[in-house]
N, C-alpha and C. Protein backbone atom coordinates (compact mmCIF):
# COMPACT_ATOMS: atom_id res chain seq x y z
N UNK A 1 -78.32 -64.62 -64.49
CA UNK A 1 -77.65 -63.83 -63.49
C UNK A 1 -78.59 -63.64 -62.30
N UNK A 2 -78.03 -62.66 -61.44
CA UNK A 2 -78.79 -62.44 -60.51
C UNK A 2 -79.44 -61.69 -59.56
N UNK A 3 -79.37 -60.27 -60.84
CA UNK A 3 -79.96 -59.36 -60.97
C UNK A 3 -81.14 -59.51 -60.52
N UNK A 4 -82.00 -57.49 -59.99
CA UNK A 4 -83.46 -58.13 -60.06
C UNK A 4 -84.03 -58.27 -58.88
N UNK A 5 -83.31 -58.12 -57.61
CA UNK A 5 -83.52 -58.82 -56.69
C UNK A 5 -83.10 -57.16 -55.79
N UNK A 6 -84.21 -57.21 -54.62
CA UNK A 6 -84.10 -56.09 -54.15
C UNK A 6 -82.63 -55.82 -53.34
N UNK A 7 -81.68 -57.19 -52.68
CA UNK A 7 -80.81 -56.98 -52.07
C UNK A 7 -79.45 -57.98 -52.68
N UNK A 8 -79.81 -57.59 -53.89
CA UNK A 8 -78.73 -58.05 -54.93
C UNK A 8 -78.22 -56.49 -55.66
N UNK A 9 -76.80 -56.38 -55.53
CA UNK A 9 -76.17 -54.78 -56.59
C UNK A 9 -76.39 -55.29 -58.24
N UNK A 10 -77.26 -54.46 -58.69
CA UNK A 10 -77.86 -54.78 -60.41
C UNK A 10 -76.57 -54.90 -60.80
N UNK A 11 -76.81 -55.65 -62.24
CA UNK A 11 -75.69 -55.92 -63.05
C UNK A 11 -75.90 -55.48 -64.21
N UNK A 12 -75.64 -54.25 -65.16
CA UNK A 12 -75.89 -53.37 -66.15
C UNK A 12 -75.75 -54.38 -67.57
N UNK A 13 -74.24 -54.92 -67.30
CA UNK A 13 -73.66 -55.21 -68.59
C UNK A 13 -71.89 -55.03 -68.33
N UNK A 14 -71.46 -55.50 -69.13
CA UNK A 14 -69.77 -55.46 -69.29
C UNK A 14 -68.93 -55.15 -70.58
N UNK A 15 -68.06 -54.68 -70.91
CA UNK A 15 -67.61 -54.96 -72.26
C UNK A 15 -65.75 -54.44 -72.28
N UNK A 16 -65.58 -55.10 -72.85
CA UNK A 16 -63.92 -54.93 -73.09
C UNK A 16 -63.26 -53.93 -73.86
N UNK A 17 -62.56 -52.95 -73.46
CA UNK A 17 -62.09 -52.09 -74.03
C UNK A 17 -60.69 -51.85 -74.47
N UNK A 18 -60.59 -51.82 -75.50
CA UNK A 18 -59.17 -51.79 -76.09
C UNK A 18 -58.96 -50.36 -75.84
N UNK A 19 -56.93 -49.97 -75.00
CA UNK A 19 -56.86 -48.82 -75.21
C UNK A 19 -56.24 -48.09 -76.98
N UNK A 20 -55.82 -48.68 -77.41
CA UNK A 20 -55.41 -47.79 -78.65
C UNK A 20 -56.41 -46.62 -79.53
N UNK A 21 -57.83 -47.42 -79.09
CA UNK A 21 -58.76 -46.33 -79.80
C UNK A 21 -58.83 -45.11 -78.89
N UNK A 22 -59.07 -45.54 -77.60
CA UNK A 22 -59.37 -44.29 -77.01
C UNK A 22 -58.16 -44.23 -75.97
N UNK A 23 -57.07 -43.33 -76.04
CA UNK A 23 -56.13 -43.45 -75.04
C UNK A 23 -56.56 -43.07 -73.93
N UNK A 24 -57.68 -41.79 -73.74
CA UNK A 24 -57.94 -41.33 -72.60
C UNK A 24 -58.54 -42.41 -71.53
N UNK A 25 -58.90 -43.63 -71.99
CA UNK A 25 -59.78 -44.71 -70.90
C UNK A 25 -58.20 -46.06 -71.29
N UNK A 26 -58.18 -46.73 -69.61
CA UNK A 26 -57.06 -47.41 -69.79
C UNK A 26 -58.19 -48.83 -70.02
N UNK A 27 -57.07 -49.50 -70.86
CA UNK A 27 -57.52 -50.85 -71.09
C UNK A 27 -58.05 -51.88 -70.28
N UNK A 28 -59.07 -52.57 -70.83
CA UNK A 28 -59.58 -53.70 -69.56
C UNK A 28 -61.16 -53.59 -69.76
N UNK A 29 -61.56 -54.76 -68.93
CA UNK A 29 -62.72 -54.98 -68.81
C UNK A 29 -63.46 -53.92 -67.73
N UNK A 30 -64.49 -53.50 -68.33
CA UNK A 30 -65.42 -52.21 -68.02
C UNK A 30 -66.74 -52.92 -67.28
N UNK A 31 -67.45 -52.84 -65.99
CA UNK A 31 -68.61 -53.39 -65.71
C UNK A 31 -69.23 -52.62 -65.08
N UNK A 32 -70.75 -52.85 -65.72
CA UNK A 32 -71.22 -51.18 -65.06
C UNK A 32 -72.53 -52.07 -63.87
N UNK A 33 -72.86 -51.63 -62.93
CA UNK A 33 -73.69 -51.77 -62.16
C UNK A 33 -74.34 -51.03 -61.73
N UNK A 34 -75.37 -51.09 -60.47
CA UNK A 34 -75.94 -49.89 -59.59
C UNK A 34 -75.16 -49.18 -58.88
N UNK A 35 -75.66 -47.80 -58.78
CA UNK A 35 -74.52 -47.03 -58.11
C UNK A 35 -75.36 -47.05 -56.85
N UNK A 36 -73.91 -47.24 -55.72
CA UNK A 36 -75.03 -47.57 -54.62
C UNK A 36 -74.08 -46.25 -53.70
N UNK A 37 -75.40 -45.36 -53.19
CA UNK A 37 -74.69 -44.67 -52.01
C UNK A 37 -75.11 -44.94 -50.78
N UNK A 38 -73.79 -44.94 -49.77
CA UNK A 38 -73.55 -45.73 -48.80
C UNK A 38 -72.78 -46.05 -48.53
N UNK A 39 -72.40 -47.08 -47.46
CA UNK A 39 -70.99 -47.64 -46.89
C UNK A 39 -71.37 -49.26 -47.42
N UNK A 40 -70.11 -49.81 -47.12
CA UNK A 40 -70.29 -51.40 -46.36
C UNK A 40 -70.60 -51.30 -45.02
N UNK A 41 -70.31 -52.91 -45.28
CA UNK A 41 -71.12 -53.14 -43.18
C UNK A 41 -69.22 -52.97 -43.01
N UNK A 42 -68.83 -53.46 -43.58
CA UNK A 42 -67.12 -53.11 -43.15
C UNK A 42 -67.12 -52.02 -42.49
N UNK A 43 -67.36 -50.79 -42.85
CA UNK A 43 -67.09 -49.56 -43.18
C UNK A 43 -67.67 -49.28 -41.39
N UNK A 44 -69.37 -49.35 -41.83
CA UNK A 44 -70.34 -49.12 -40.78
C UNK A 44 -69.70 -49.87 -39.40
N UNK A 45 -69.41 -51.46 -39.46
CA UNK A 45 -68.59 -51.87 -38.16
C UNK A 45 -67.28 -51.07 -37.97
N UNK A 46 -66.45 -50.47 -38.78
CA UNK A 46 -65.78 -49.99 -38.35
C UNK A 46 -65.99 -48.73 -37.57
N UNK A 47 -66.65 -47.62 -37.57
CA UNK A 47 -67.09 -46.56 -37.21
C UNK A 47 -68.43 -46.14 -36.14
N UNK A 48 -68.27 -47.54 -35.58
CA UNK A 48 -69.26 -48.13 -34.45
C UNK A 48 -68.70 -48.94 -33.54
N UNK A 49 -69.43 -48.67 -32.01
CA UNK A 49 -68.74 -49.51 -30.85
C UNK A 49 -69.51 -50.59 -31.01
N UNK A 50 -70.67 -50.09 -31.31
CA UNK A 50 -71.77 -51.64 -31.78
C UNK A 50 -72.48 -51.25 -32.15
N UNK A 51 -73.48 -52.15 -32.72
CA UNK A 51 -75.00 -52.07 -34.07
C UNK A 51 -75.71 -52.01 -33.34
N UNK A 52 -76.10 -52.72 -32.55
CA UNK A 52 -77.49 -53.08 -31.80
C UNK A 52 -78.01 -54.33 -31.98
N UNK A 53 -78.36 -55.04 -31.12
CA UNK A 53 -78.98 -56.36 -31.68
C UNK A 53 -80.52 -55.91 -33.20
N UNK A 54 -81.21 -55.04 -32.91
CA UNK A 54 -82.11 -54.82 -34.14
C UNK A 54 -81.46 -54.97 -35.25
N UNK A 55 -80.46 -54.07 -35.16
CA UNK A 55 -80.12 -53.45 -36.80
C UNK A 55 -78.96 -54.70 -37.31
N UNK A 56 -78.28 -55.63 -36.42
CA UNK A 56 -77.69 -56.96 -36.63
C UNK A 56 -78.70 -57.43 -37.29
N UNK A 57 -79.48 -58.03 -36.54
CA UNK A 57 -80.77 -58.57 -37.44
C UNK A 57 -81.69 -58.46 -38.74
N UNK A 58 -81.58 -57.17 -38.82
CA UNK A 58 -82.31 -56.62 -39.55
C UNK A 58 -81.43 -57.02 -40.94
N UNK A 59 -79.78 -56.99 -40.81
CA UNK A 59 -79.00 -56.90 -41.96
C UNK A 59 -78.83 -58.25 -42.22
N UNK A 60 -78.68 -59.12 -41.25
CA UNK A 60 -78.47 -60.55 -41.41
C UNK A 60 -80.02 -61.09 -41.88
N UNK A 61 -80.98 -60.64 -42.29
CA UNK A 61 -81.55 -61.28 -42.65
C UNK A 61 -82.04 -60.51 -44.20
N UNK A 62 -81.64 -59.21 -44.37
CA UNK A 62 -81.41 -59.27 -45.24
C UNK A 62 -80.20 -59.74 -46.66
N UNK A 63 -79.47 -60.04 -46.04
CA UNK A 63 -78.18 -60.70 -46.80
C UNK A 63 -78.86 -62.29 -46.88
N UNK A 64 -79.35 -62.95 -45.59
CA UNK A 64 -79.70 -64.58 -46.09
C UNK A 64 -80.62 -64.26 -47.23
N UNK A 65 -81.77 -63.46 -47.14
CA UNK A 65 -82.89 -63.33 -48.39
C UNK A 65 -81.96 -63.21 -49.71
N UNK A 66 -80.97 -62.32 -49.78
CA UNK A 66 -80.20 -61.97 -50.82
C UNK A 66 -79.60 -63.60 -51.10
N UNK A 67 -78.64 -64.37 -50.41
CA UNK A 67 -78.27 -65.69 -49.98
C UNK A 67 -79.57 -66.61 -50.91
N UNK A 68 -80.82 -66.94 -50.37
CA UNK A 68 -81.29 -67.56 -51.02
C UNK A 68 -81.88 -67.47 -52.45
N UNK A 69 -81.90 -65.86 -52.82
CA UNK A 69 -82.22 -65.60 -54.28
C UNK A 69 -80.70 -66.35 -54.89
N UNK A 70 -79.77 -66.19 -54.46
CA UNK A 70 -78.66 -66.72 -55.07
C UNK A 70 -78.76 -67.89 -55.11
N UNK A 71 -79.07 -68.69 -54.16
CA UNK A 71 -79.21 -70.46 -53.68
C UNK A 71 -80.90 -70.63 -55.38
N UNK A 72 -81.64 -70.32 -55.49
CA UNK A 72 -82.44 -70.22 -56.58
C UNK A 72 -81.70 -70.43 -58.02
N UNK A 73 -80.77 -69.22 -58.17
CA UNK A 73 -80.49 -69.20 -59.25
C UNK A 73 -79.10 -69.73 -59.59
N UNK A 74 -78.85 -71.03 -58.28
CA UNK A 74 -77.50 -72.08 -58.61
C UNK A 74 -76.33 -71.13 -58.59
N UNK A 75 -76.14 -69.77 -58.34
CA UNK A 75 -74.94 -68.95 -57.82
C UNK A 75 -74.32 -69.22 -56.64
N UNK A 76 -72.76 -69.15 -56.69
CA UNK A 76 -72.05 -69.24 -55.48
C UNK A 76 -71.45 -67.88 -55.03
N UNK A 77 -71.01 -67.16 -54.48
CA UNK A 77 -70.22 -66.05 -54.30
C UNK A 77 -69.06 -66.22 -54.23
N UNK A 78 -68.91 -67.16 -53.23
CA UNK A 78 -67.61 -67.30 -52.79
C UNK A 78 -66.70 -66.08 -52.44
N UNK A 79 -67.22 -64.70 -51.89
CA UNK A 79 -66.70 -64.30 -51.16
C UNK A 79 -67.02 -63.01 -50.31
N UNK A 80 -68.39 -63.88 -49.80
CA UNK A 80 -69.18 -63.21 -48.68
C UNK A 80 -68.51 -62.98 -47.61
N UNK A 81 -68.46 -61.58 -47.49
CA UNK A 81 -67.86 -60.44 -46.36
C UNK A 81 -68.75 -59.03 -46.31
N UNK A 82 -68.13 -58.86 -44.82
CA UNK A 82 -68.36 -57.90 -44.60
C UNK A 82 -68.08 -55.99 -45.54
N UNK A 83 -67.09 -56.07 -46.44
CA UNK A 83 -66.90 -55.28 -47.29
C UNK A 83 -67.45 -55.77 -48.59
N UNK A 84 -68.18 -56.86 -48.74
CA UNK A 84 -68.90 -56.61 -50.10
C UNK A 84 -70.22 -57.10 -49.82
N UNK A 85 -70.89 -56.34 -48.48
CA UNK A 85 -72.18 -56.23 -48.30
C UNK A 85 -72.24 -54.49 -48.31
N UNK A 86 -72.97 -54.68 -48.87
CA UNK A 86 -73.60 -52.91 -49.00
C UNK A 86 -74.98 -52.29 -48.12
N UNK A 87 -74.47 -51.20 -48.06
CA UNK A 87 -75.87 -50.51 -46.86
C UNK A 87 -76.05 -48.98 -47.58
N UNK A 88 -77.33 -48.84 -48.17
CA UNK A 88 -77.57 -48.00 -49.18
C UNK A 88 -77.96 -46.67 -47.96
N UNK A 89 -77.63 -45.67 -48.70
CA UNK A 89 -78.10 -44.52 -47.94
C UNK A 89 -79.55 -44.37 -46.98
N UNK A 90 -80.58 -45.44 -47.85
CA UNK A 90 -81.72 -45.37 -47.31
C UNK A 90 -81.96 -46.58 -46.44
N UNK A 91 -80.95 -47.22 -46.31
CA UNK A 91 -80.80 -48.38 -45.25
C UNK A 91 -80.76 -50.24 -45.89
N UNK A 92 -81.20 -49.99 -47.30
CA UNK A 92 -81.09 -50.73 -47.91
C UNK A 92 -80.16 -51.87 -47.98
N UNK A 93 -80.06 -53.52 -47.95
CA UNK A 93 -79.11 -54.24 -47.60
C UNK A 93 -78.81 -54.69 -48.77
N UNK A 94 -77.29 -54.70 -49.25
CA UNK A 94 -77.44 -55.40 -50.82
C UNK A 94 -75.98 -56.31 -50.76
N UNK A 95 -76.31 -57.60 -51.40
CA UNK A 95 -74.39 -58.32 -51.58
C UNK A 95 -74.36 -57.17 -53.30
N UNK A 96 -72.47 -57.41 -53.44
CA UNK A 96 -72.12 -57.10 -54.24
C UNK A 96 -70.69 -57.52 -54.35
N UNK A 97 -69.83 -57.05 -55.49
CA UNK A 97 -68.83 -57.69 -55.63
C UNK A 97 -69.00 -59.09 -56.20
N UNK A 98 -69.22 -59.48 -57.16
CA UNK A 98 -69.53 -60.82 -57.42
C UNK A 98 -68.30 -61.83 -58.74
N UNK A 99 -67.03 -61.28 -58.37
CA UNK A 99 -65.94 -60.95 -59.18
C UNK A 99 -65.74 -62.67 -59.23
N UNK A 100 -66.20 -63.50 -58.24
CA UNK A 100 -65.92 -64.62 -57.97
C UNK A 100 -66.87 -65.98 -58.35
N UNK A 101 -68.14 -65.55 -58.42
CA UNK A 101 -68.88 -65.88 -58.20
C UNK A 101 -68.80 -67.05 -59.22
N UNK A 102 -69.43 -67.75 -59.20
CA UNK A 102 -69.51 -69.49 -60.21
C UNK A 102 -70.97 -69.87 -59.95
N UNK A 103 -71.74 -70.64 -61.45
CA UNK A 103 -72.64 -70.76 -61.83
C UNK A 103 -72.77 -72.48 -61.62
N UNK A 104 -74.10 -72.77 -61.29
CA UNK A 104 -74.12 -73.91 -61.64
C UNK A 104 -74.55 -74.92 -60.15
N UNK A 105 -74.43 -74.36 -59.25
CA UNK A 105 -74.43 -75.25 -57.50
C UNK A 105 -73.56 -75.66 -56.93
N UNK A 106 -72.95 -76.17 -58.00
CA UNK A 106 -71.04 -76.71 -57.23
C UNK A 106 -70.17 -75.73 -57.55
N UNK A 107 -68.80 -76.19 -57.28
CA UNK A 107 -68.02 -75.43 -57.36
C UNK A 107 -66.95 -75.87 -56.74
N UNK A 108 -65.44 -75.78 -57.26
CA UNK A 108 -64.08 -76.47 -56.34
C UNK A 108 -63.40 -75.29 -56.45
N UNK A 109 -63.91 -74.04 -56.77
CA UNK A 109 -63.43 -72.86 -57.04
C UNK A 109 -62.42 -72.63 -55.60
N UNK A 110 -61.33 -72.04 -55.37
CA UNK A 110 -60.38 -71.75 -54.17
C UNK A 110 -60.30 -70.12 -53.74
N UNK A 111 -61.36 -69.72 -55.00
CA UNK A 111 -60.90 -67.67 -54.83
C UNK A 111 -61.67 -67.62 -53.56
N UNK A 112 -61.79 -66.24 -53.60
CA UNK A 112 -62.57 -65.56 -51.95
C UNK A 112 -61.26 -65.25 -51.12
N UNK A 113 -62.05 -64.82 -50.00
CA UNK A 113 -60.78 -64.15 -48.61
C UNK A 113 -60.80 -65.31 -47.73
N UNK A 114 -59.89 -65.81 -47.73
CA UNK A 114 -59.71 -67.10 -46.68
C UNK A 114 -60.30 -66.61 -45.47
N UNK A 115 -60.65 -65.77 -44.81
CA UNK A 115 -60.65 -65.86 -43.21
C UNK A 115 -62.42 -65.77 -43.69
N UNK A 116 -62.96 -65.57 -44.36
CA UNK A 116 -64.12 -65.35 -44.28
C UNK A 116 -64.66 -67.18 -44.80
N UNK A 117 -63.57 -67.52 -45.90
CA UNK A 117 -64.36 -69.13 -46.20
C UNK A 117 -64.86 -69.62 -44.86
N UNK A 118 -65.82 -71.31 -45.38
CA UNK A 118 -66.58 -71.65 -44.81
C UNK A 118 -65.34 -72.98 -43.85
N UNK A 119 -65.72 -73.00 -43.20
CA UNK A 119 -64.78 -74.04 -42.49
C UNK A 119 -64.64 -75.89 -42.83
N UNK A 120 -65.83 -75.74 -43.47
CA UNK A 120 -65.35 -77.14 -43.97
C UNK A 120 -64.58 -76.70 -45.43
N UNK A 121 -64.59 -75.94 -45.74
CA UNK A 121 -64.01 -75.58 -46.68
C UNK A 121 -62.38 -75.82 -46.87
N UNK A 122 -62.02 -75.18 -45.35
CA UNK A 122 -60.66 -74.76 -44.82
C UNK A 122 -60.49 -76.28 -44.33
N UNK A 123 -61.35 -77.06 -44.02
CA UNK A 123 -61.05 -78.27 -43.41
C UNK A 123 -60.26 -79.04 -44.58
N UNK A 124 -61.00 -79.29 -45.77
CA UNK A 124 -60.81 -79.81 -46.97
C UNK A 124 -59.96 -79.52 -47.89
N UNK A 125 -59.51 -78.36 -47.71
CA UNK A 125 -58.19 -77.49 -48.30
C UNK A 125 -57.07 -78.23 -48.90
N UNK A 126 -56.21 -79.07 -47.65
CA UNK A 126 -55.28 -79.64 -48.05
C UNK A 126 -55.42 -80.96 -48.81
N UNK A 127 -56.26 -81.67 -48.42
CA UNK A 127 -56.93 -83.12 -49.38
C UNK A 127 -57.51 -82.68 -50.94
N UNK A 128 -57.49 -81.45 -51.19
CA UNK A 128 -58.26 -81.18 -52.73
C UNK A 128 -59.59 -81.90 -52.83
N UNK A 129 -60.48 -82.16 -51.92
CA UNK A 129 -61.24 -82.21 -51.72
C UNK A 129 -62.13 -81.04 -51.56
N UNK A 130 -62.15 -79.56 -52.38
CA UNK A 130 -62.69 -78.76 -52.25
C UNK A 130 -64.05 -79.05 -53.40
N UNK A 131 -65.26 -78.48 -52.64
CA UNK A 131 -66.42 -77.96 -53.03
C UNK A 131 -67.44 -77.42 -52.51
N UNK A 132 -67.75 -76.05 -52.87
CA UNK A 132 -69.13 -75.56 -52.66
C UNK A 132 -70.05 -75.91 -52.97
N UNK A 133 -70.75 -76.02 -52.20
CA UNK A 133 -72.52 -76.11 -52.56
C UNK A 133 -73.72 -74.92 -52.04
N UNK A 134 -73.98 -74.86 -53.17
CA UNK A 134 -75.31 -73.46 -53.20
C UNK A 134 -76.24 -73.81 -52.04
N UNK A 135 -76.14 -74.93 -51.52
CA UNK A 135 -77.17 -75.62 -50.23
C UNK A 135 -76.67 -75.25 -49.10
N UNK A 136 -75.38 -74.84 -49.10
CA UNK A 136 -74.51 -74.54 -47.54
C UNK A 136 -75.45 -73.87 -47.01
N UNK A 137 -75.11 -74.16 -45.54
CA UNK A 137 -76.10 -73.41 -44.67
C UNK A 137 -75.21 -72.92 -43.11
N UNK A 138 -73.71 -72.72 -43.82
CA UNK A 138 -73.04 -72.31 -43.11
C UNK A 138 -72.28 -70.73 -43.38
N UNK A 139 -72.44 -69.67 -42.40
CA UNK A 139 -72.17 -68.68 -43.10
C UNK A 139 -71.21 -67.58 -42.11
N UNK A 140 -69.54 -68.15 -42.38
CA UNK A 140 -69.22 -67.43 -41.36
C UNK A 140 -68.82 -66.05 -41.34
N UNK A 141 -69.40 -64.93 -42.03
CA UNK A 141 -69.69 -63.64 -42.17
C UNK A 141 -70.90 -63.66 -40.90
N UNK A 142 -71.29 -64.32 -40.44
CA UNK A 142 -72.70 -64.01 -39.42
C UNK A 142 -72.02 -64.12 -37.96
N UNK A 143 -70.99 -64.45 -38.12
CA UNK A 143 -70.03 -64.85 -37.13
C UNK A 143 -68.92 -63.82 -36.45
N UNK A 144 -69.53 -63.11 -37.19
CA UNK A 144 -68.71 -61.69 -37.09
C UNK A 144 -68.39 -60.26 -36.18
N UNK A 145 -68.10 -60.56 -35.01
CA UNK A 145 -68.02 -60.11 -33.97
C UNK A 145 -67.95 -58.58 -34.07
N UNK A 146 -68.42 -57.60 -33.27
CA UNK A 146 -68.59 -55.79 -33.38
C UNK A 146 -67.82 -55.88 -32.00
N UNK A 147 -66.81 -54.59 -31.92
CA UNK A 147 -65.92 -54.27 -32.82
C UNK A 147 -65.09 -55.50 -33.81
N UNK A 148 -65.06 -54.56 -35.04
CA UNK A 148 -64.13 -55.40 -36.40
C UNK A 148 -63.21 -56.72 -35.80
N UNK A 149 -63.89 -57.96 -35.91
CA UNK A 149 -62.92 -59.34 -35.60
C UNK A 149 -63.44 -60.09 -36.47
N UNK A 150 -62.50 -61.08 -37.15
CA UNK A 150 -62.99 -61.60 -38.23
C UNK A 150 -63.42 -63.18 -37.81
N UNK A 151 -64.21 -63.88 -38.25
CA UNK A 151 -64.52 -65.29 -37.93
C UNK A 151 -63.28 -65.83 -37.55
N UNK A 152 -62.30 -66.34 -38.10
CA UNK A 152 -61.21 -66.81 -38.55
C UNK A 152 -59.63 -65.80 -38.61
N UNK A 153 -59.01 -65.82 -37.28
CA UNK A 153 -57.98 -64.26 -37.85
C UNK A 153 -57.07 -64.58 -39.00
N UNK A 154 -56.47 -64.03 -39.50
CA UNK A 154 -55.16 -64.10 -40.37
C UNK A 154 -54.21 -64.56 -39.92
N UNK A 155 -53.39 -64.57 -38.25
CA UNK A 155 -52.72 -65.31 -37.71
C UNK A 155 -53.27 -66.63 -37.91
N UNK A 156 -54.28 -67.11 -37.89
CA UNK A 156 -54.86 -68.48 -37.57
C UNK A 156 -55.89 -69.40 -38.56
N UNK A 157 -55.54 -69.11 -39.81
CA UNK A 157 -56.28 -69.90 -41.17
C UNK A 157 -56.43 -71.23 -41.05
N UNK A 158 -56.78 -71.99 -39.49
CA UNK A 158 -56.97 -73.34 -39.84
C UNK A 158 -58.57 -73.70 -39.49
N UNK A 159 -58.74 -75.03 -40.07
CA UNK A 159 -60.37 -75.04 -40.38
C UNK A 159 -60.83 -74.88 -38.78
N UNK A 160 -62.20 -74.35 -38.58
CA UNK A 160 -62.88 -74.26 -37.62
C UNK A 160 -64.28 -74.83 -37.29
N UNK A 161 -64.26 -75.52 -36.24
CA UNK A 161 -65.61 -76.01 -35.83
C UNK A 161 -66.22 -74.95 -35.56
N UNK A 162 -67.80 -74.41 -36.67
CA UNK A 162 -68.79 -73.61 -36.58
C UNK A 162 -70.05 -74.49 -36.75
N UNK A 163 -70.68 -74.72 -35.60
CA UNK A 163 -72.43 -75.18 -35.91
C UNK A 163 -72.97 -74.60 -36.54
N UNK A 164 -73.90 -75.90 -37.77
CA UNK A 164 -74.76 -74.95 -38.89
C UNK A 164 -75.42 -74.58 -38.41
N UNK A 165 -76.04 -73.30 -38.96
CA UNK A 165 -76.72 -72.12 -39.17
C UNK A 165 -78.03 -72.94 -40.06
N UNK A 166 -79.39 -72.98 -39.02
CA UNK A 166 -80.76 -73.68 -39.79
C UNK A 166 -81.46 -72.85 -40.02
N UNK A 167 -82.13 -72.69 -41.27
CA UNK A 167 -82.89 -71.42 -41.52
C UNK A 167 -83.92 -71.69 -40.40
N UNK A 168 -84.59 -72.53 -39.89
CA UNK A 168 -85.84 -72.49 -39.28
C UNK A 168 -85.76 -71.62 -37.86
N UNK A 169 -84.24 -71.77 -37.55
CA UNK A 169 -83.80 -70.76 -35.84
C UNK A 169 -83.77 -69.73 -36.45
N UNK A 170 -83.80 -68.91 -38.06
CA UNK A 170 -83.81 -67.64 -38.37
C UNK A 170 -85.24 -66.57 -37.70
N UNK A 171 -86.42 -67.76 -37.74
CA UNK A 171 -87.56 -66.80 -38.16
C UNK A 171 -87.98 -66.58 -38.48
């Protein structure tokens, strides 16, 4: 997993619960993690005219660090957004939500929020030619305009020309 990691949300454990024993808890899978207090960047862009170029920075580079502990341990997310990045009370940057996520480097997986997928992604869509790779170095959550606009709107889900993103222009 991929726990462990200062701007990764810990992963406790999981376990399945039948309701007949205990009626008071409803049935289903139970997963416990870090409790994080704080907003999302969702949250935070929403309740802001803007960040600031610092504190942009500051978060986008903590999410790629988070990004490459994942790229390490052959994890995909597949559904990096702005509401399942976390911003801890003490300023702390963490991904979370990892409901999607697939092991291994590849992946033809289709879950995630379409407007946030990667555009060759959306390019490849209709040919079933889908796959992720833990190597992408395209990330259109960074693309993400203050006030709240999404890479990609919901009126308009078709693939998009975005120039990769090279770690070396990071810094």
């Amino acid at each position: 997993m991929v726990s462990g990691h200062e701007n990764i949300v810990d992963f406790y454990g999981a376990y399945y619960h039948q309701a007949p024993r205990t009626p008071s808890l409803p049935e289903g899978l139970w997963i416990a993690t870090e409790f994080i207090t704080g907003a999302t960047l969702q949250d935070l862009i929403g309740t802001r005219k803007t960040l600031g170029e610092r504190w942009i920075s500051y978060i986008c580079k903590q999410i790629i660090t988070g990004l490459f502990h994942m790229q390490k341990k052959n994890v995909i997310h597949h559904d990096i957004k702005p509401g399942n990045i976390l911003i801890t009370s003490l300023g702390e940057v963490k991904i979370g939500e990892f409901g999607f996520a697939t092991f291994g480097g590849k992946s033809s997986s289709t879950f995630g929020t379409i407007t946030y997928s990667a555009p060759e992604v959306l390019a490849n869509f209709a040919s079933n030619k889908l796959e992720y790779d833990h190597k992408e170095r395209r990330f259109p959550f960074l693309h993400f305009r203050v006030p709240a606009e999404r890479p990609i709107q919901k009126t308009a889900c078709k693939a998009t020309s975005v120039a990769p993103l090279h770690w070396r222009d990071l810094g």
